[in-house]
Each structure stands twice: as C-alpha cells, then as structure tokens.
C-alpha atoms as a PDB file:
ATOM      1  CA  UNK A   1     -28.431  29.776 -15.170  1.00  0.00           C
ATOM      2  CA  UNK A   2     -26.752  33.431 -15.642  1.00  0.00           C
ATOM      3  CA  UNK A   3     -26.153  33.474 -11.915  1.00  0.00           C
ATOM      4  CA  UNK A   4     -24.190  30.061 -12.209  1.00  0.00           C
ATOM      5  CA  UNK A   5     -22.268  31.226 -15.051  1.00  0.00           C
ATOM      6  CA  UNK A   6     -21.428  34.336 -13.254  1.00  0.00           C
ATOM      7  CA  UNK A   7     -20.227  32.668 -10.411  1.00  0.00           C
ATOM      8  CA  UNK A   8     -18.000  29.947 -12.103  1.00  0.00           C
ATOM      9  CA  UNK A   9     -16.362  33.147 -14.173  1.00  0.00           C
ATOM     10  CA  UNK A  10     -15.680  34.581 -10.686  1.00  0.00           C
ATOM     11  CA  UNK A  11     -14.312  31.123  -8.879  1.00  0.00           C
ATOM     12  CA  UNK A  12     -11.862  30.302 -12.247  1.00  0.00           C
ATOM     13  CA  UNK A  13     -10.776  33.605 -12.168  1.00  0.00           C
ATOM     14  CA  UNK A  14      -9.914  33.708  -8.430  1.00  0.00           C
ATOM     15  CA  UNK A  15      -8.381  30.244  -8.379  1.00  0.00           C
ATOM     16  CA  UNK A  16      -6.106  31.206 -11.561  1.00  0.00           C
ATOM     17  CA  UNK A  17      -4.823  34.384  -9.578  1.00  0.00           C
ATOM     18  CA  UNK A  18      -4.417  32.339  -6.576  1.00  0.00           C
ATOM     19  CA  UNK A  19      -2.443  29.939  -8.801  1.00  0.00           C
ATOM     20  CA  UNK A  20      -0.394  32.448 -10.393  1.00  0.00           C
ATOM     21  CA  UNK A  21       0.376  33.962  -6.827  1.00  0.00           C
ATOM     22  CA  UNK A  22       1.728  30.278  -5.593  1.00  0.00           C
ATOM     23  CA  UNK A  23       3.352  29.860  -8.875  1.00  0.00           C
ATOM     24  CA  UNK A  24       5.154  33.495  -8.016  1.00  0.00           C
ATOM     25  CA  UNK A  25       6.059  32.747  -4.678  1.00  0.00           C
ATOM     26  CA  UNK A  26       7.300  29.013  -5.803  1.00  0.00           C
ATOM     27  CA  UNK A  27       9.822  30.248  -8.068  1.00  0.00           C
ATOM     28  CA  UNK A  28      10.738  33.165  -5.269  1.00  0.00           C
ATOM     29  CA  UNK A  29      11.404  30.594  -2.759  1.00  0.00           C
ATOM     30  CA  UNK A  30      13.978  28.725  -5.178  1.00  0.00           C
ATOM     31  CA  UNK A  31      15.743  32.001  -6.290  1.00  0.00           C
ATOM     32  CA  UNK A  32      16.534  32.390  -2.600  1.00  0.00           C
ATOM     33  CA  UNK A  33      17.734  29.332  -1.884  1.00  0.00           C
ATOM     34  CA  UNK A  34      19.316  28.887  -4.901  1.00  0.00           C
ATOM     35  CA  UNK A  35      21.501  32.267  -3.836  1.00  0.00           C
ATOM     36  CA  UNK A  36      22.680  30.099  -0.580  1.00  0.00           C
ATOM     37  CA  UNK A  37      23.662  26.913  -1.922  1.00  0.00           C
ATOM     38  CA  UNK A  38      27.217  25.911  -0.805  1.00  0.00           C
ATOM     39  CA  UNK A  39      29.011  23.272  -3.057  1.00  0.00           C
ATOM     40  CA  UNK A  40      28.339  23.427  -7.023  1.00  0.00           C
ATOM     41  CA  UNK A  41      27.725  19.691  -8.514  1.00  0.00           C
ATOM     42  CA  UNK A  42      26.155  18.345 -11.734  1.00  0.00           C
ATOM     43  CA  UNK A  43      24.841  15.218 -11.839  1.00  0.00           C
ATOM     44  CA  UNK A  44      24.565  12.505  -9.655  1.00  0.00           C
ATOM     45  CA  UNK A  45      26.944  12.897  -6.821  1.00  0.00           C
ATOM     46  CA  UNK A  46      27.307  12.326  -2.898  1.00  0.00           C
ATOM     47  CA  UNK A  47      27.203   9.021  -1.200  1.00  0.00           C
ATOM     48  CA  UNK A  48      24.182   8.318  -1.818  1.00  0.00           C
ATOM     49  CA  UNK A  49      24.208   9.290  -5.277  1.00  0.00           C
ATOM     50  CA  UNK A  50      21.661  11.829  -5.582  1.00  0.00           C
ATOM     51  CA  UNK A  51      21.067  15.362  -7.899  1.00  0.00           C
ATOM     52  CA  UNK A  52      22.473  18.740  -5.814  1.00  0.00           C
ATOM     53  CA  UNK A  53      19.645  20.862  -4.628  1.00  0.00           C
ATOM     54  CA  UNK A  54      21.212  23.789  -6.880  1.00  0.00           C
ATOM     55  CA  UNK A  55      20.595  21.605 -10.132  1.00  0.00           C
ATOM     56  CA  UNK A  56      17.431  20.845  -8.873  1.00  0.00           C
ATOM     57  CA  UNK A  57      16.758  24.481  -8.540  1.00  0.00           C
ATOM     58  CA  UNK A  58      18.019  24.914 -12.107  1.00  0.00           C
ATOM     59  CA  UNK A  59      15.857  22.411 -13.700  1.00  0.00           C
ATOM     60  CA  UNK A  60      12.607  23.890 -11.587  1.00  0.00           C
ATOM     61  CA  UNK A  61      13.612  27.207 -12.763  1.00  0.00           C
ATOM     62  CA  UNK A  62      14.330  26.682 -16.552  1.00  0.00           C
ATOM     63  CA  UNK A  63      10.576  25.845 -16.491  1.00  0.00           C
ATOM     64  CA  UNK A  64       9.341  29.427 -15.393  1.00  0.00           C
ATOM     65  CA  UNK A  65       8.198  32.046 -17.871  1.00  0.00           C
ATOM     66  CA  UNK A  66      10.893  34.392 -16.026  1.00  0.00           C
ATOM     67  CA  UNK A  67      13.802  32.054 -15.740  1.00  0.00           C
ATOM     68  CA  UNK A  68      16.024  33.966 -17.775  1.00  0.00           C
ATOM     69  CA  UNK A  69      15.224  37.091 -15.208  1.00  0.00           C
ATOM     70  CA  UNK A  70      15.706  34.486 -12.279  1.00  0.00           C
ATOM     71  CA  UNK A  71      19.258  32.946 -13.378  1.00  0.00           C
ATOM     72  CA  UNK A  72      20.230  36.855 -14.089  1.00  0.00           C
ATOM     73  CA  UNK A  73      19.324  38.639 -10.799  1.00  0.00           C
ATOM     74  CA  UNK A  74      21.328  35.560  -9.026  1.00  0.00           C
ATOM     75  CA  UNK A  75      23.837  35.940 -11.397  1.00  0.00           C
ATOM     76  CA  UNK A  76      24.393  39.412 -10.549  1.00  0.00           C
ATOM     77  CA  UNK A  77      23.419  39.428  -6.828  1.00  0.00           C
ATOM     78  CA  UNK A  78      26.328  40.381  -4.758  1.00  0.00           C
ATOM     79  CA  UNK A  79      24.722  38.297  -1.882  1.00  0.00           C
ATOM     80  CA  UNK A  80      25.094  35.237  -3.813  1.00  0.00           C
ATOM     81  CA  UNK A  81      27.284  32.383  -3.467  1.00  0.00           C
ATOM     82  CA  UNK A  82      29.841  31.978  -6.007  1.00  0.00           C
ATOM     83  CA  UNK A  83      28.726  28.506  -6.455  1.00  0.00           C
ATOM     84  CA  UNK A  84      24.941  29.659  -6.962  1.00  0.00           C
ATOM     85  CA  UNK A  85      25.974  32.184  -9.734  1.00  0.00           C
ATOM     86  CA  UNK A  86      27.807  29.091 -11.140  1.00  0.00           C
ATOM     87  CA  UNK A  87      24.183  27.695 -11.441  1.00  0.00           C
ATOM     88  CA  UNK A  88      22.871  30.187 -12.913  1.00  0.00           C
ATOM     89  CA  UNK A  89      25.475  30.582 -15.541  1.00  0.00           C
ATOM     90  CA  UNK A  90      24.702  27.357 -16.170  1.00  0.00           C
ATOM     91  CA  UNK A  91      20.666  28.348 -16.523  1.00  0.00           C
ATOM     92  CA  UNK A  92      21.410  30.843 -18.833  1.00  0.00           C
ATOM     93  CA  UNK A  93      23.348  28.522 -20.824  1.00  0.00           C
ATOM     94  CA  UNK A  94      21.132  26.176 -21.140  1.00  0.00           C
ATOM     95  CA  UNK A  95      18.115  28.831 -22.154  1.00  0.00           C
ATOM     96  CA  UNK A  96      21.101  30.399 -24.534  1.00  0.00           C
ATOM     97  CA  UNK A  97      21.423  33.841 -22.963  1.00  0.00           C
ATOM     98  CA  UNK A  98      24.937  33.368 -21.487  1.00  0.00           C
ATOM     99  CA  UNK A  99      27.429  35.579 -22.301  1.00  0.00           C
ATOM    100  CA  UNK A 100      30.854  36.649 -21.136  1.00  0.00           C
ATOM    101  CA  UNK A 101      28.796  40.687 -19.987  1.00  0.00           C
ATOM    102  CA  UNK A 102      26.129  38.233 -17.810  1.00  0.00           C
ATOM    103  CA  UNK A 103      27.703  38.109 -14.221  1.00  0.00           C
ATOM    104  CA  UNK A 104      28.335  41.910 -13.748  1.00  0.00           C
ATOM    105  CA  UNK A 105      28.837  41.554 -10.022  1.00  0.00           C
ATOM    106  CA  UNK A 106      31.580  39.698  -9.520  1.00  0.00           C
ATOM    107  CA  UNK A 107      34.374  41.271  -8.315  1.00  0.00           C
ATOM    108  CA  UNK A 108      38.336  40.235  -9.315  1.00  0.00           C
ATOM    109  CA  UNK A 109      38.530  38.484  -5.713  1.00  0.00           C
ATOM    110  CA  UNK A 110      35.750  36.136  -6.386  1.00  0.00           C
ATOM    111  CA  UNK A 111      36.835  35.387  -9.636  1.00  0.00           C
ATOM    112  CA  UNK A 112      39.857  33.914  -8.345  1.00  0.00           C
ATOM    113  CA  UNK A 113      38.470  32.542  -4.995  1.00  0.00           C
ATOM    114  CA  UNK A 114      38.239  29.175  -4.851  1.00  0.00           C
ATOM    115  CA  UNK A 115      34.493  27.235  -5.084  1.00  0.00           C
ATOM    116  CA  UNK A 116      33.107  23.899  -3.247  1.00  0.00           C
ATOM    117  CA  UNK A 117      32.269  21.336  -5.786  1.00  0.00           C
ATOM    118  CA  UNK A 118      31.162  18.110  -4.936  1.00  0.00           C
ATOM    119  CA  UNK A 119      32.002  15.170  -7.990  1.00  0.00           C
ATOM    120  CA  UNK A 120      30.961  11.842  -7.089  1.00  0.00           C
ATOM    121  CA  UNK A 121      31.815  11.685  -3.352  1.00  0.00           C
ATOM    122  CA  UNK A 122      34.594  13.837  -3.037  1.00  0.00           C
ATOM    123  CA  UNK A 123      33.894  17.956  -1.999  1.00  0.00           C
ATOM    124  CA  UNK A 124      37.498  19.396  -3.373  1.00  0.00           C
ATOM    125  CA  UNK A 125      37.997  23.043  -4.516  1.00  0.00           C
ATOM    126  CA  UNK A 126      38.352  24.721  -8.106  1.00  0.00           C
ATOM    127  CA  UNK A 127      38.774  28.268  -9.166  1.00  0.00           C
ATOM    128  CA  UNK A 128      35.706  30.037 -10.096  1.00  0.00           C
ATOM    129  CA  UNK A 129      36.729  31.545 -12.852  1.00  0.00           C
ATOM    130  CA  UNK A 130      37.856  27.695 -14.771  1.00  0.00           C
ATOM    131  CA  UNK A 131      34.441  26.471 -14.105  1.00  0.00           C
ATOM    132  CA  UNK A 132      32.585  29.655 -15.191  1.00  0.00           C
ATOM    133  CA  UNK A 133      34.512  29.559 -18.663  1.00  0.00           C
ATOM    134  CA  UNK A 134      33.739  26.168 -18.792  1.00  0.00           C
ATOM    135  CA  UNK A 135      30.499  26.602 -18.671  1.00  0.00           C
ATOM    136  CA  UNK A 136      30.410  29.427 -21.258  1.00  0.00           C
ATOM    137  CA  UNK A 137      32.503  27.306 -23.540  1.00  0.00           C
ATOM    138  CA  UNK A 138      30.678  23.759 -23.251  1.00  0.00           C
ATOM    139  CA  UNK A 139      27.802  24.160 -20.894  1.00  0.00           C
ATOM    140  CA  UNK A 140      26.653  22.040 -17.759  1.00  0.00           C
ATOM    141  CA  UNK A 141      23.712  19.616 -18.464  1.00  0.00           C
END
C-alpha cells in the first residue's frame, strides 16, 4: 500500500510538471505570434465575421499567471509589430497596468507610422499613436 502511494506521489508530481511545462510553452508560442500579427482589429471583423487572431491571443493571454510580463515584453520588443504592441496595450489595459511609461521601445518613427486595422471588412490605415491613446484613454474590449 506504501509502494502505491509512493508511486501515485511520483506520477501527480511528474504529470503536474509536465503540465506546467505545456502550459509554459503554450503561452510562449502566443507571445511569438502575437509579436507578428499584421492588422490590429477588435471585435468581430473580416468577411466572414470572425475575432482577429491578435485578440484571440489577448484573451488566451489575460488568463496566464504572467500575462502582465507577456503584454510587457511585447510591448517593449523592438521586433514587434506596431499593431501587436497595440494588443498588448490593450492587455495591459484590460489587467490595469497601462500607463503612458509602458511601451519604452517605440521610437518617434513608429509612433507616427501608420498601422493596418481591419473594422468590419475594410483593412484602412490609422496612426499609431491615435489608437495607442485611445486605448490608454478608453480601453479596447
């Protein structure tokens, strides 16, 4: 009966590291795609009428013990798309943390380059620095 014991202590605790490693690697996955995405859109948009895959990314995120450390490193990742650190201003927002000292990385050129967004079925371009303030003023979701 000790043996048994033993042994279920030993498989719970492996399968709970396991989990937490898949859990880690989950949310690593979506911080690096959520650095790539290409158009910025809230809601449901497209043809077809469907959430973006950087919301989706948000709402997956804002579930993680670490999201606030997620939505900052993309945030302040110079790799990042302008439209992904849009995202995760809009992550931080939601979670409370966003404020005007967040996005460090952003340099005077991409605060006045234009960014993809995608509202209903039309892709048209806005200034990144009107949608960031918008979403420190009044948030996204």
């Amino acid at each position: 009966m000790k043996r048994i014991f033993i042994v279920a202590t030993l498989f719970f605790t492996a399968l709970c590291s396991l989990y937490g490693y898949a859990n880690e690697n989950h949310y690593e996955t979506i911080e690096a795609n959520l650095s790539q995405v290409g158009y910025f859109s809230l809601g449901m948009n497209g043809f077809a009428g469907k959430i973006s895959e950087g919301e989706v990314a948000v709402i997956d995120i804002l579930k993680s013990k670490n999201a606030i450390d997620i939505f900052l490193r993309t945030a302040n990742n110079p790799k990042a798309t302008p439209e992904s650190k849009l995202y995760a201003a809009c992550g931080l927002k939601q979670l409370g943390k966003l404020n005007n000292n967040d996005v460090k990385s952003i340099s005077e050129k991409e605060w006045n380059d234009d960014v993809s967004v995608l509202k209903a079925d039309i892709l048209r371009k806005e200034k990144f620095k009107h949608l960031y303030f918008g979403i420190l003023n009044h948030g996204c979701m």
